[in-house]
Structure formats: structure tokens, C-alpha cells
Protein backbone atom coordinates (compact mmCIF):
# COMPACT_ATOMS: atom_id res chain seq x y z
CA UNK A 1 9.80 60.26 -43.23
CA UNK A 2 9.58 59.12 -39.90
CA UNK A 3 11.70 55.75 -41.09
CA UNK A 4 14.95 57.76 -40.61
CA UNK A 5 14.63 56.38 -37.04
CA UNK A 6 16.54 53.60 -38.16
CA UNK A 7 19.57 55.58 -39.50
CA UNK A 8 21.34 54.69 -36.20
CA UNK A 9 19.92 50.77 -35.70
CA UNK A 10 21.97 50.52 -39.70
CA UNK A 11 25.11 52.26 -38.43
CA UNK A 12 25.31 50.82 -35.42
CA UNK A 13 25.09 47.26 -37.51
CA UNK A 14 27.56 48.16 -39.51
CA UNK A 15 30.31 49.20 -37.03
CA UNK A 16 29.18 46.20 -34.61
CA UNK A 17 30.26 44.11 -38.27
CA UNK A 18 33.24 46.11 -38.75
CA UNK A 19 34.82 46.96 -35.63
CA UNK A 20 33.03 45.28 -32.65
CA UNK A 21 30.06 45.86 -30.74
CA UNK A 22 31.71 47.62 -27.72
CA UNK A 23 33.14 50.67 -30.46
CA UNK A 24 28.82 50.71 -31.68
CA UNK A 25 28.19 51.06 -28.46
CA UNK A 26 30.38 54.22 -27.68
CA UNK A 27 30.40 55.70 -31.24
CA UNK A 28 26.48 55.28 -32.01
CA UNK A 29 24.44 54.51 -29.61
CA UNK A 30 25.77 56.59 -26.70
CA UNK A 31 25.54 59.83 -29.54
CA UNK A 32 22.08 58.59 -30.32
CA UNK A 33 20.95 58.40 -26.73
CA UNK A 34 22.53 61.83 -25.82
CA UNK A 35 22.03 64.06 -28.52
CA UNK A 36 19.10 62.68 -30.24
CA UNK A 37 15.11 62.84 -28.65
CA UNK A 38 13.44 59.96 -27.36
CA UNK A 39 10.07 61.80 -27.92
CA UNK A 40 10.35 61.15 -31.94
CA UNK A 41 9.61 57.83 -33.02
CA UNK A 42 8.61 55.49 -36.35
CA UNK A 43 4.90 55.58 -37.19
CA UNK A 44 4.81 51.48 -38.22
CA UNK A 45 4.59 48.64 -35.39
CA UNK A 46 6.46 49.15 -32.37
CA UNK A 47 7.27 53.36 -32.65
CA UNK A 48 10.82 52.86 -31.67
CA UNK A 49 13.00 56.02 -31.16
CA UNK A 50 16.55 56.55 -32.65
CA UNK A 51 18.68 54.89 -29.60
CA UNK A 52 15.96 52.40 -29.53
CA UNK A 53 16.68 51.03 -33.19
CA UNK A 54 20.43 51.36 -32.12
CA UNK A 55 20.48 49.62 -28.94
CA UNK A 56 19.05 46.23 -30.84
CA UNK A 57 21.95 45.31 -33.11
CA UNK A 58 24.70 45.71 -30.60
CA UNK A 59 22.45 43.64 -27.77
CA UNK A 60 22.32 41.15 -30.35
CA UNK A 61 26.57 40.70 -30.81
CA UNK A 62 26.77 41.30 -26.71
CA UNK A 63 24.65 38.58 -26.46
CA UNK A 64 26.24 36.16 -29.30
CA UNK A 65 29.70 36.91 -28.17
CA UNK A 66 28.73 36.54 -23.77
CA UNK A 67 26.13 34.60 -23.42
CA UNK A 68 28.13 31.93 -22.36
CA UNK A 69 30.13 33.48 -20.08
CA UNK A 70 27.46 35.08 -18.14
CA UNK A 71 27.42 35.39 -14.55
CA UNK A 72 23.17 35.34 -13.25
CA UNK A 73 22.66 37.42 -10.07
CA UNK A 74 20.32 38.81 -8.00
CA UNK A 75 19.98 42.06 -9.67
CA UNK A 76 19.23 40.28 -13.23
CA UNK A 77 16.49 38.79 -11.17
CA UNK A 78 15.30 42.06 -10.24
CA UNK A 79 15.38 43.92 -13.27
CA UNK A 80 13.43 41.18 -15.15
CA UNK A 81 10.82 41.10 -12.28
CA UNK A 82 10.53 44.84 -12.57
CA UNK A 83 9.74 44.71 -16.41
CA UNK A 84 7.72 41.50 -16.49
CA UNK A 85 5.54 42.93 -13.36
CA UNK A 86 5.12 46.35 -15.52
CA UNK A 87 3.97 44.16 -18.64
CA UNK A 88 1.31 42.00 -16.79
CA UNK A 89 -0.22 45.39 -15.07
CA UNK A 90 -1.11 46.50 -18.35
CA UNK A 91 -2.41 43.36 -19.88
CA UNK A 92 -4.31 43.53 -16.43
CA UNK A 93 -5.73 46.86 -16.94
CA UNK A 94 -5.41 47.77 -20.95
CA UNK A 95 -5.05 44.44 -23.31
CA UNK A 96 -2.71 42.39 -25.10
CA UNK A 97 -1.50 45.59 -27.67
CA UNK A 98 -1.12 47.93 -24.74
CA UNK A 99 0.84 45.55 -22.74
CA UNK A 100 3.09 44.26 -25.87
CA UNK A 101 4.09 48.09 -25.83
CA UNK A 102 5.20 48.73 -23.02
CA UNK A 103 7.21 45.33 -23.51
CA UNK A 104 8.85 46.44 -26.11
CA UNK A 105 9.71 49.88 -24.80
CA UNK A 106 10.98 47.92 -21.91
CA UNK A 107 12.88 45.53 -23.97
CA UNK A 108 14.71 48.68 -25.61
CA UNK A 109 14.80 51.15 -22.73
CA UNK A 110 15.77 48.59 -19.86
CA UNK A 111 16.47 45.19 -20.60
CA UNK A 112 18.66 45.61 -23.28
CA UNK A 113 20.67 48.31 -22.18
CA UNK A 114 21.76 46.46 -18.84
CA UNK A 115 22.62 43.36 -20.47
CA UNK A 116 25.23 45.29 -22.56
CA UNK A 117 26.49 47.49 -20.22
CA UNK A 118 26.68 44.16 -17.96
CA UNK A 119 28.64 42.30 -21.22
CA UNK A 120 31.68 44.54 -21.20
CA UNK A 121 34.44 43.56 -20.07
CA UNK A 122 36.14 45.56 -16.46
CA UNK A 123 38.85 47.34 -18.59
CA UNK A 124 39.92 50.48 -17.13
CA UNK A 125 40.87 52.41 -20.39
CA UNK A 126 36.94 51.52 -21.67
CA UNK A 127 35.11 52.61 -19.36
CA UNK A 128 37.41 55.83 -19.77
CA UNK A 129 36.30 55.90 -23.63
CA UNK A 130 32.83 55.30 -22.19
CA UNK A 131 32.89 58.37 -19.91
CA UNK A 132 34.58 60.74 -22.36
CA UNK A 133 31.71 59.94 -25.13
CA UNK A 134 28.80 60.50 -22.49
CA UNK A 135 30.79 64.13 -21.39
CA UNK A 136 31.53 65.44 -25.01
CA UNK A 137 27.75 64.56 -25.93
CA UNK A 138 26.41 66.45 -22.83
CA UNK A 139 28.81 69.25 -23.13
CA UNK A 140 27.65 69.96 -27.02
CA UNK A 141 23.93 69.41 -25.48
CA UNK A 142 25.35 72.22 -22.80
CA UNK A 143 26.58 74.35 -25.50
CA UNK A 144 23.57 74.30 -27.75
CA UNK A 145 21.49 74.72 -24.66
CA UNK A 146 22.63 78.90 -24.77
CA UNK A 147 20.74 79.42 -27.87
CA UNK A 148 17.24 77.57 -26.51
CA UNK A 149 18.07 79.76 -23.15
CA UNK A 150 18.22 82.96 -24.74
CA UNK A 151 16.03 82.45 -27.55
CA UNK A 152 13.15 80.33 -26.27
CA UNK A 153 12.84 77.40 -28.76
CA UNK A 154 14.11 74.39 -29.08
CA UNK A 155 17.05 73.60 -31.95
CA UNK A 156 16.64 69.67 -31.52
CA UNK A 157 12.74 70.21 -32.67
CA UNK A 158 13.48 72.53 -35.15
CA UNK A 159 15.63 70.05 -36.86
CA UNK A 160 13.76 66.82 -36.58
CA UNK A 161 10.14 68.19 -36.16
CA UNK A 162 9.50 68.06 -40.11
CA UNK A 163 10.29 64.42 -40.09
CA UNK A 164 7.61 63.83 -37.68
CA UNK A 165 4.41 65.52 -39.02
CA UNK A 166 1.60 64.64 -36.32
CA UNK A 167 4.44 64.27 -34.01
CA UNK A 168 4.13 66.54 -30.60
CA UNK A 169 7.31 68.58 -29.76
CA UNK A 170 9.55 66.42 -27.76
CA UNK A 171 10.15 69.58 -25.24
CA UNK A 172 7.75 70.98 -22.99
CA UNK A 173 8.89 74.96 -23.00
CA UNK A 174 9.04 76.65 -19.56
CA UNK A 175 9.61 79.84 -18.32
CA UNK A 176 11.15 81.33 -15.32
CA UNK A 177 12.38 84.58 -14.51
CA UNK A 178 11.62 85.59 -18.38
CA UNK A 179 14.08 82.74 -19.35
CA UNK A 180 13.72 79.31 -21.36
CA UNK A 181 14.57 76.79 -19.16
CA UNK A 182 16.15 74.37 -21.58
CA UNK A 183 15.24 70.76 -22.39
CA UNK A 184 17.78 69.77 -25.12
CA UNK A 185 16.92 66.50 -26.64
CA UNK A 186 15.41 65.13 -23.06
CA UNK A 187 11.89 66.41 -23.22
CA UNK A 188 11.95 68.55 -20.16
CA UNK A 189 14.19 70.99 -18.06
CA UNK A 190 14.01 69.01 -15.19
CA UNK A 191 15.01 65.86 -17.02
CA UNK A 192 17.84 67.40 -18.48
CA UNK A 193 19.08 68.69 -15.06
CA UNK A 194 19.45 65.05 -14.24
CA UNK A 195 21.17 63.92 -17.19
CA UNK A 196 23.33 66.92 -16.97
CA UNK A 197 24.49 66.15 -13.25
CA UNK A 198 25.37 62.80 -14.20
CA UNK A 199 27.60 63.84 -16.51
CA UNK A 200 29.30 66.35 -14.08
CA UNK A 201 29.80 63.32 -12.07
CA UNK A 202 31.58 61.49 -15.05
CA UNK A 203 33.87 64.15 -16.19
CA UNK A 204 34.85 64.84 -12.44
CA UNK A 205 35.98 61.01 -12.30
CA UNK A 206 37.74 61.37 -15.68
CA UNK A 207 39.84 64.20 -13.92
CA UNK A 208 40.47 62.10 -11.07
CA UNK A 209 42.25 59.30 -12.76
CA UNK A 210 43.84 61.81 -15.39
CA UNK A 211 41.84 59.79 -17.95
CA UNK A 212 41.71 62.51 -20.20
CA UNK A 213 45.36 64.56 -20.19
CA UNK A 214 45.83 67.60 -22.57
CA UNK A 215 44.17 70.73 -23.32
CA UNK A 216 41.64 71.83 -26.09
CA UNK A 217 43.74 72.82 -29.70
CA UNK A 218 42.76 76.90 -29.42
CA UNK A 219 41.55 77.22 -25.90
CA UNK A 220 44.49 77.41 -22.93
CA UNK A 221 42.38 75.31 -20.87
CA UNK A 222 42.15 71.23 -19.60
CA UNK A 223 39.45 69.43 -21.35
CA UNK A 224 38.43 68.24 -18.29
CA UNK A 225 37.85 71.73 -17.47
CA UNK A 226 36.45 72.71 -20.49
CA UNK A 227 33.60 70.47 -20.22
CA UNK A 228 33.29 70.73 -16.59
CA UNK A 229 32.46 74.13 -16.89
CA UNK A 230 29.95 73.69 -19.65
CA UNK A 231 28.00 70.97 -18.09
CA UNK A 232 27.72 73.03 -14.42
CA UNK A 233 26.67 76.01 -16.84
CA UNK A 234 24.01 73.60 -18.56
CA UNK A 235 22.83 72.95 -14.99
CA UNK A 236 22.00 76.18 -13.89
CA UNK A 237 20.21 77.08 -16.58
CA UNK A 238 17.77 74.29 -16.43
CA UNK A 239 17.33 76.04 -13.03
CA UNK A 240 15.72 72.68 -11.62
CA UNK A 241 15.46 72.96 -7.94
CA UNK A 242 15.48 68.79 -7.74
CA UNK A 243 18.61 67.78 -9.79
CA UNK A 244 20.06 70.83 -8.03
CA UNK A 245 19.49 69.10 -4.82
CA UNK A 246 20.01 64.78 -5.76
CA UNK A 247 23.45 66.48 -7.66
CA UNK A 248 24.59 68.47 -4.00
CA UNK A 249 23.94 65.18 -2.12
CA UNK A 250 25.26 62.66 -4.90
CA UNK A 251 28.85 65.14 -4.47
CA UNK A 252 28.27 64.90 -0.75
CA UNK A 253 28.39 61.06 -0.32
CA UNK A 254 30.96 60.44 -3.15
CA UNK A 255 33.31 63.22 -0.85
CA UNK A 256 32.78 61.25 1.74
CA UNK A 257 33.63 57.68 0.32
CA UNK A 258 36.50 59.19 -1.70
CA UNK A 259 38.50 60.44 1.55
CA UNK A 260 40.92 58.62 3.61
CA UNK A 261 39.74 58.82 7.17
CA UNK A 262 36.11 58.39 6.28
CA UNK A 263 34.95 57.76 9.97
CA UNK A 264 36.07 60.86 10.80
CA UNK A 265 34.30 62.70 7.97
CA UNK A 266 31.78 60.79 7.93
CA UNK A 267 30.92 61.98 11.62
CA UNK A 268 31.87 65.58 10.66
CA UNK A 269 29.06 65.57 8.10
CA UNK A 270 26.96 63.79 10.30
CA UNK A 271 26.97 66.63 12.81
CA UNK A 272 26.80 69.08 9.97
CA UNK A 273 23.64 67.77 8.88
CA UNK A 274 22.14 67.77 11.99
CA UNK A 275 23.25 71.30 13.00
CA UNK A 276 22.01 72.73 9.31
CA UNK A 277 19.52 69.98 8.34
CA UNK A 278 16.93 70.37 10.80
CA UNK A 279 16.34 74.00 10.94
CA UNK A 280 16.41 73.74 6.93
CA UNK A 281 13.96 71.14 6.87
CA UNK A 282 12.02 72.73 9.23
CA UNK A 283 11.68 75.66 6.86
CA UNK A 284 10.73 73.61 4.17
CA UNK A 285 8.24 72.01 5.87
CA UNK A 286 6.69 75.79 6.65
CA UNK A 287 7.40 76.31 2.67
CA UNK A 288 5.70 73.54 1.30
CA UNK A 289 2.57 73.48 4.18
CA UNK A 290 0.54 75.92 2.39
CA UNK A 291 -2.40 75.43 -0.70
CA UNK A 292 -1.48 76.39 -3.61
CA UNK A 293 -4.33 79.26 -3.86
CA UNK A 294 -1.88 80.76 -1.40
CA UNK A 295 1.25 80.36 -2.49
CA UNK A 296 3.13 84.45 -2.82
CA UNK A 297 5.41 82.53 -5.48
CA UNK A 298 5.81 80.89 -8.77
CA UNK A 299 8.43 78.48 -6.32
CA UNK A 300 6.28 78.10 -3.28
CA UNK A 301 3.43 77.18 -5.49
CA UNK A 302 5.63 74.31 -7.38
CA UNK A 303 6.58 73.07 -3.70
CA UNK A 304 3.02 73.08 -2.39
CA UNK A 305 1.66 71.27 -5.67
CA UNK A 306 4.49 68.74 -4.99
CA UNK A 307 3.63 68.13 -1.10
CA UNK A 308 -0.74 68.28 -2.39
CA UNK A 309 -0.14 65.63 -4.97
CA UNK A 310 1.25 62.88 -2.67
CA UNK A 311 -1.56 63.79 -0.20
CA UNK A 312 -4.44 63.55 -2.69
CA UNK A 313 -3.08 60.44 -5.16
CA UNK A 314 -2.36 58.10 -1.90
CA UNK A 315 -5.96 56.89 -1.69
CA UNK A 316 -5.82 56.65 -5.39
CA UNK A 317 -2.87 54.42 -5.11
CA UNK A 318 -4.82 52.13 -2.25
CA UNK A 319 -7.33 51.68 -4.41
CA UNK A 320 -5.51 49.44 -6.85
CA UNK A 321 -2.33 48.70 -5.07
CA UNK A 322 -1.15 45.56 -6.92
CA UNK A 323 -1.38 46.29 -10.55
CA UNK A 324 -2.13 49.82 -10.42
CA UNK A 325 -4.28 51.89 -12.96
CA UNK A 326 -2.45 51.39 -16.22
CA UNK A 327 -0.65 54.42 -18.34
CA UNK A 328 -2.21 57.13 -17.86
CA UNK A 329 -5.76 55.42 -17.22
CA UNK A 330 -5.53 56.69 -13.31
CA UNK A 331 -8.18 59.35 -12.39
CA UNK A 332 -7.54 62.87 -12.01
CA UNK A 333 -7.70 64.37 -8.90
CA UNK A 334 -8.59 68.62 -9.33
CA UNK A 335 -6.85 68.93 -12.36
CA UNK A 336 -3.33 67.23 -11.04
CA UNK A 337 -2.48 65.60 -14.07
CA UNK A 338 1.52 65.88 -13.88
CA UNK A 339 2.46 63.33 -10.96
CA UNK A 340 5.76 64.84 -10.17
CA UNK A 341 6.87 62.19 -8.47
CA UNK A 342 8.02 59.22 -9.84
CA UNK A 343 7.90 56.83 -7.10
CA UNK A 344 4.40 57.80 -6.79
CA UNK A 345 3.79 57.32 -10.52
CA UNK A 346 4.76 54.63 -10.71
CA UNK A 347 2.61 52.92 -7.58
CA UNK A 348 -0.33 54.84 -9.40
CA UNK A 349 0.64 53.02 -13.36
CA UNK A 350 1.70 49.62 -12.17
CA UNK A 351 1.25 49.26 -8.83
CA UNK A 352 3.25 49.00 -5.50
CA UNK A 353 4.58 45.81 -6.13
CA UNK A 354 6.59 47.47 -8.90
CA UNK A 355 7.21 50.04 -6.70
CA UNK A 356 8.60 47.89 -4.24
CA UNK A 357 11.20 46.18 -7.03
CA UNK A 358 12.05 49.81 -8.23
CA UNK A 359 12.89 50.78 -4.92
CA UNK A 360 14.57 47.23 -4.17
CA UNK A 361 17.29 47.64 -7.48
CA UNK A 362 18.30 51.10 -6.29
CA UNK A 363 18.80 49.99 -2.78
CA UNK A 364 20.36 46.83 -3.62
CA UNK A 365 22.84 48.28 -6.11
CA UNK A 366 23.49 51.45 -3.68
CA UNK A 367 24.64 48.99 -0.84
CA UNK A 368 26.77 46.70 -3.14
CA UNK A 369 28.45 49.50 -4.34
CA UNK A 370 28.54 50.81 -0.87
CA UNK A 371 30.53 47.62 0.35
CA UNK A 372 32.39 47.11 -2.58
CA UNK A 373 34.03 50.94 -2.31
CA UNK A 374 34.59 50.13 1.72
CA UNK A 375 36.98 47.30 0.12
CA UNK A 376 38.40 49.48 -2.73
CA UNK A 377 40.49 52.59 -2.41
CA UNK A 378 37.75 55.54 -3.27
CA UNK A 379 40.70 57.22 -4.83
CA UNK A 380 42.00 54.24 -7.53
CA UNK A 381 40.20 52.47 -10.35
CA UNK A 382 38.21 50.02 -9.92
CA UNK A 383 36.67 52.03 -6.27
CA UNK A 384 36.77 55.18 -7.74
CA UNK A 385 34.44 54.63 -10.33
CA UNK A 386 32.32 52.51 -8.03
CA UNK A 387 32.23 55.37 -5.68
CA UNK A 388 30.91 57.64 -8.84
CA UNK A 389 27.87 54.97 -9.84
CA UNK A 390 26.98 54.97 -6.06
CA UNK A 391 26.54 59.39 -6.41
CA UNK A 392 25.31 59.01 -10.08
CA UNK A 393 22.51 56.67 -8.08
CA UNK A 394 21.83 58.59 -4.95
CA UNK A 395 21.62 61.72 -7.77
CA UNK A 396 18.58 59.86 -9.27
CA UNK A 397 16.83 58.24 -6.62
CA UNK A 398 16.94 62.09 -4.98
CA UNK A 399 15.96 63.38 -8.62
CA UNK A 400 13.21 61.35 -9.43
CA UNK A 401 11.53 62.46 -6.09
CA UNK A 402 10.42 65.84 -8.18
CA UNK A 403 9.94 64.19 -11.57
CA UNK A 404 9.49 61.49 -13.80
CA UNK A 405 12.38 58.96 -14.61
CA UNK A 406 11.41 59.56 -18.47
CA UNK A 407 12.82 59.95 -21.35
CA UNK A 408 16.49 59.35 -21.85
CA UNK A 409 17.19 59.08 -17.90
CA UNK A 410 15.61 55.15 -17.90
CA UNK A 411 18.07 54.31 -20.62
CA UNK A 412 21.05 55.85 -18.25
CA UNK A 413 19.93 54.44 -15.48
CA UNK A 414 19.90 50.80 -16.69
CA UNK A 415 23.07 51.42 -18.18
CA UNK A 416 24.68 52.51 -15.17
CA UNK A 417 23.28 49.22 -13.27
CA UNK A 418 24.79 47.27 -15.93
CA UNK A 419 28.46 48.79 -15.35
CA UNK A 420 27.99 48.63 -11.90
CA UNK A 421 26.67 44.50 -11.36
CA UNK A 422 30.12 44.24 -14.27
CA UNK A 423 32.38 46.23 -12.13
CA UNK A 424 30.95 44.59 -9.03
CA UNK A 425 31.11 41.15 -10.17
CA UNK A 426 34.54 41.23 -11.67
CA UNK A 427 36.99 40.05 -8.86
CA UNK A 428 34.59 36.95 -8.62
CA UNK A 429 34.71 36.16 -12.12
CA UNK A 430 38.64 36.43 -11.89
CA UNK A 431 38.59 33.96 -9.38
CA UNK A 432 36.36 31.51 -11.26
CA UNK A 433 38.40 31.82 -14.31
CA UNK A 434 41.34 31.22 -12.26
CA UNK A 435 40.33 28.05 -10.43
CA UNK A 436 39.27 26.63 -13.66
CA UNK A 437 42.45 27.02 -15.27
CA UNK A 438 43.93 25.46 -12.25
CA UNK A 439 41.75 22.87 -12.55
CA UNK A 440 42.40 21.97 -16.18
CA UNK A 441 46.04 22.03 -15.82
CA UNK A 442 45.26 19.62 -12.62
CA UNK A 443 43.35 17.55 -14.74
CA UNK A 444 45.84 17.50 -17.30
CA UNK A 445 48.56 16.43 -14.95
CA UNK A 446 46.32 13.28 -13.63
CA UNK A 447 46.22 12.65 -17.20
CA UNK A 448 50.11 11.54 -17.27
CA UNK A 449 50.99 7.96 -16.01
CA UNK A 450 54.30 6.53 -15.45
């Protein structure tokens, strides 16, 4: 039963035979990222998940119909070095099965995702149909997320769970304040706070640009603001203190790159920061300085555990700092399995070499992004939705500081870096394709004699 994992890899064939690769990409794989869980997978060789089995087909066309055309850069560079590191730590520390894994899951999660999102061609209107696919998705994921709120169980596992016998839940269910916290398809609260936020982000550009005009058929309301509303709803009830906080500062730094005397409010929030930072971090320092036997709180006590586990798992990490420990193969410090901190998890699984290239594609892609929207008007296509990847990335990189990048979020992420290096890289290819037409026609010319 677990074979209907590769429902979406045959649709998404068929439309990528039928109507293109870039329409499989928005009408089944983004659906089979979003809605579906990336917990459940097949039970034969390689235990791919449903937007795994999509993702192959239509990397296959991107890569038949671009490959030619491609454009190598230093981010391709990095993302390979990032997977290919993460492969030989666990040959180092596993074997050859372990490590063919987490190649695969690589291959599926990382790799291929970037290299399609990187194929697509700059057009305004598709990255539009892109956007509006990723917000609907979230917003039904929003909607559903009421029921698993009130009710305390999971819809997405009810429905797929007796496909999977043997299968664990893909949603870990906590409480707090006598409420669900809910997952969706993403595994975990905190994870879907993330995913969540970076939808906010999308449907906020979508408004910008008036991408989306019109409002719902019953409902005397924008779409925009439809789903706008949903997804910040869908956020608070995850109530997930960490996408709270990379969301608040991902809004904060596209504000600041979307206004038109940015040196001025760029010193205004400057001085705000200072003036409200400081005390505030000062009194989280105070919040999170205390053992967790004496936390007065269910809060204080997730802080403290947060501030104990870097402090205890450091030495851990020096132990074996270039290839790590392998998956879960690091020792266990009093019980502190959960490393809820994904920088740090990673250092501890592969090492701090991958670390260091994790750390090196978000800052590399950040500043690119950060240059290219100081040439581009923050309030016009293409620097408005440069000025969006840069929040959607400072929104993660804050995120992942409180959890692990798992489950659907590695998928997003890669995505997003693929847009991004396309968007980025798009006035250069232009001018390439320019000068070589200009150099045919030259050639052409020479080609005449008198």
C-alpha cells in the first residue's frame, strides 16, 4: 500500500509530457510538497516520499530542455559541496548503504529541487503562478489546521496512516495552554510555523505587485486578504516562539529594503534596536540563564533547555569536528536527545565543515540578494521579489536557530536558492545572449564580399 507514493512521480510525468515541465512543477509537485507529509514513504529501495517521486520526472525535462544553456556559479559549487561533504561523513562513520541514503534523500530534497527552480526562466507572470500555488496550498493547510487545533489529532495522519502500517505518525502532537499546537503535513508545530511565515511573505509580495486582482466568488473580501489572514491565523496557532521571531525580523529587513530613503530608515531602525534591543536581550539572557530543574515555566524551561544544549553538545562537536558523528549515532548527553538547533545538528551529524558550507550558501545568497535589491527598485519586479527571498532567508536562518531544518522546509529552502541564483543571474544572461546575437549577425556580415 505504501506504493501510492508514486501517484504524484506518474502525474507529474504525465503533465511534464502533456503540458511542460514548468505547469508539473506548479500543479503537482508544489501540491505534493505542501499538502502532502514527507514523514510517509515507500517500503522498497530508496523510501522516497510523495514530492520526492514527483520532483524526479520534472528534474529530468528541466534538465533535457537547459542543460545547455546553463550558467555554473559559485553557489552550484556550494550546494554540491554541501551534499557531497554530507554523503562522505556517513560513508565515514556508517557504510556504503547508510551513506547511499542520505544521497539519495539529498538528490531529491536538495539537488534536484535547485536545479529546477534554477531552470526557469525570469518571467514575471510565473513566478506569480508560482507564488499563488505555494499561498492557496498553505492557506488550505491553515484552514485544516482549526480542526487539529481544537480537536487534537492530526487529519493528514488520519488519512494516509492506513497506507503506512509500521509507519510512525508523521506529527509529533504538542500541547500548550490545553491546545494542539498544529503540525499539518510538516511533522512538527515549529516546522510548520516556518513554512507558514514563508508563505505570509509570498502572498504579501503577490499584493504588492497586484499579482492576484479580484475577490473570492461568496466572500466580499481580496484574495490576497483572504489568505493573508488565514496564513497569520495558521501562525499563531502553531504558537512557535522561533518562527514568531525569524518571521518579525524577515518583515523588518524586507521594510527596510522596500522603502525609498533607506539610509534614513535604515538608521532609524538602527537606533531602535539599540534603544529596545539591549534591555530585551538583556532580559533574555536573565530568562534563559537558569537550569531547567528551576525553570517556574513550561516557556522558561524550553529557553533554558535551548541555551543547556549548546553548552553541553559543544565538546561533543570538538570531538569529531570534520565528519561529525553520523545520523543520529552522536552520544546523548542527560537525556538531550532533541538538538534544537540546527546549526548545531548539523556540526554534531556531519561535521563543521558542513557547517561551515551551510552557513556559507545562506550568507552568500543573503548578500547577492542584498546587492542585487541596492540596484533594483525594492518596490518593482524583478527587486521586489528579490527583496522577499532575502526575508524568506533571514526568516530561516533565524528559524532554524530553535529547530531542525526538516521535513518539507529543506525542499523550500533549496527551491528558494534556485529562484534566487535565476533571478540573480538573469541580467547577465541577457547580456550574453545579446552579444552573441551581435556577434553572429557580425559574423554574418564578414561573410559578404564585394
Amino acid at each position: 500500500m505504501s506504493l501510492i507514493t508514486i501517484i504524484p512521480g506518474l502525474l507529474a510525468l504525465l503533465v511534464c509530457v502533456r503540458r511542460g515541465w514548468e505547469r508539473a512543477l506548479i500543479d503537482v509537485y508544489i501540491p505534493a510538497l505542501l499538502l502532502l507529509p514527507d514523514a510517509y514513504r515507500w517500503t522498497i529501495t530508496g523510501h522516497l516520499t510523495f514530492n520526492q517521486t514527483a520532483i524526479i520526472p520534472i528534474a529530468g525535462f528541466a534538465i533535457a530542455r537547459s542543460w545547455r544553456d546553463w550558467e555554473w556559479s559559485v553557489t552550484d559549487l556550494l550546494v554540491a559541496g554541501y551534499v557531497a561533504m554530507s554523503v562522505a561523513s556517513e560513508f565515514v562513520n556508517k557504510d556504503f548503504y547508510e551513506a547511499r541514503n542520505v544521497a539519495l534523500q539529498a538528490m531529491c530534497g536538495s539537488i534536484l529541487p535547485y536545479v529546477v527552480a534554477k531552470s526557469i526562466p525570469v518571467r514575471e507572470g510565473f513566478y506569480a503562478e508560482v507564488a499563488k500555488r505555494v499561498v492557496v496550498c498553505l492557506t488550505i493547510v491553515s484552514i485544516i489546521g482549526v480542526y487539529e487545533f481544537r480537536m487534537g489529532s492530526n487529519p493528514f495522519d488520519l488519512l494516509l496512516k492506513p497506507f503506512f502500517p509500521g509507519q510512525l505518525p508523521s506529527a509529533v502532537w504538542i500541547a500548550r495552554y490545553g491546545y494542539a499546537r498544529p503540525a499539518g503535513p510538516y511533522g512538527h508545530a515549529i516546522v510548520a510555523g516556518i513554512v507558514l511565515a514563508i508563505g505570509l511573505r509570498l502572498v504579501q509580495w503577490l499584493k504588492w505587485g497586484k499579482y492576484w486582482p479580484g475577490s473570492l466568488p461568496l466572500i466580499p473580501m481580496s484574495k490576497t486578504r483572504f489568505c493573508h489572514l488565514w496564513l497569520l491565523l495558521g501562525i499563531l496557532m502553531t504558537m512557535s516562539r522561533g518562527p514568531w521571531l525569524g518571521a518579525g525580523i524577515g518583515a523588518l529587513v524586507v521594510f527596510v529594503g522596500r522603502t525609498r530613503n533607506r539610509r534614513q530608515t535604515l538608521a532609524t531602525t538602527a537606533l531602535a534596536i539599540l534603544l529596545i534591543g539591549i534591555p530585551l536581550g538583556q532580559a533574555f539572557k536573565s530568562y534563559v540563564w537558569v537550569e531547567r530543574t528551576q525553570a517556574v515555566s513550561a516557556m522558561e524551561e524550553s529557553a533554558a533547555y535551548r541555551h543547556e544544549l549548546i553548552q553541553r553538545y559543544i565538546t561533543i562537536v570538538e570531538e569529531r569536528p570534520l565528519w561529525g558523528w553520523g545520523r543520529n549515532n552522536f552520544p546523548t548527553i542527560n537525556g538531550m536527545r532533541s538538538v534544537d538547533n540546527h546549526y548545531l545538528l548539523l556540526a554534531l551529524t556531519y561535521g563543521e565543515y558542513v557547517l561551515a558550507l551551510f552557513v556559507a550558501i545562506l550568507l552568500w545568497m543573503m548578500t547577492r540578494l542584498l546587492l542585487f535589491c541596492r540596484a533594483k527598485a525594492g518596490a518593482e519586479f524583478p527587486g521586489s521579489l528579490a527583496i522577499t527571498f532575502l526575508g524568506i532567508y533571514v526568516l530561516i536562518a533565524v528559524s532554524i536557530a530553535t529547530v531542525w531544518l526538516g521535513a518539507q522546509t529543506v525542499q523550500l529552502l533549496f527551491l528558494v536558492s534556485g529562484l534566487s541564483e535565476a533571478l540573480i543571474l538573469a541580467p547577465a544572461l541577457k547580456t550574453i545572449a545579446e552579444t552573441k546575437v551581435v556577434q553572429a549577425r557580425a559574423f554574418r556580415f564578414q561573410r559578404v564580399m564585394a
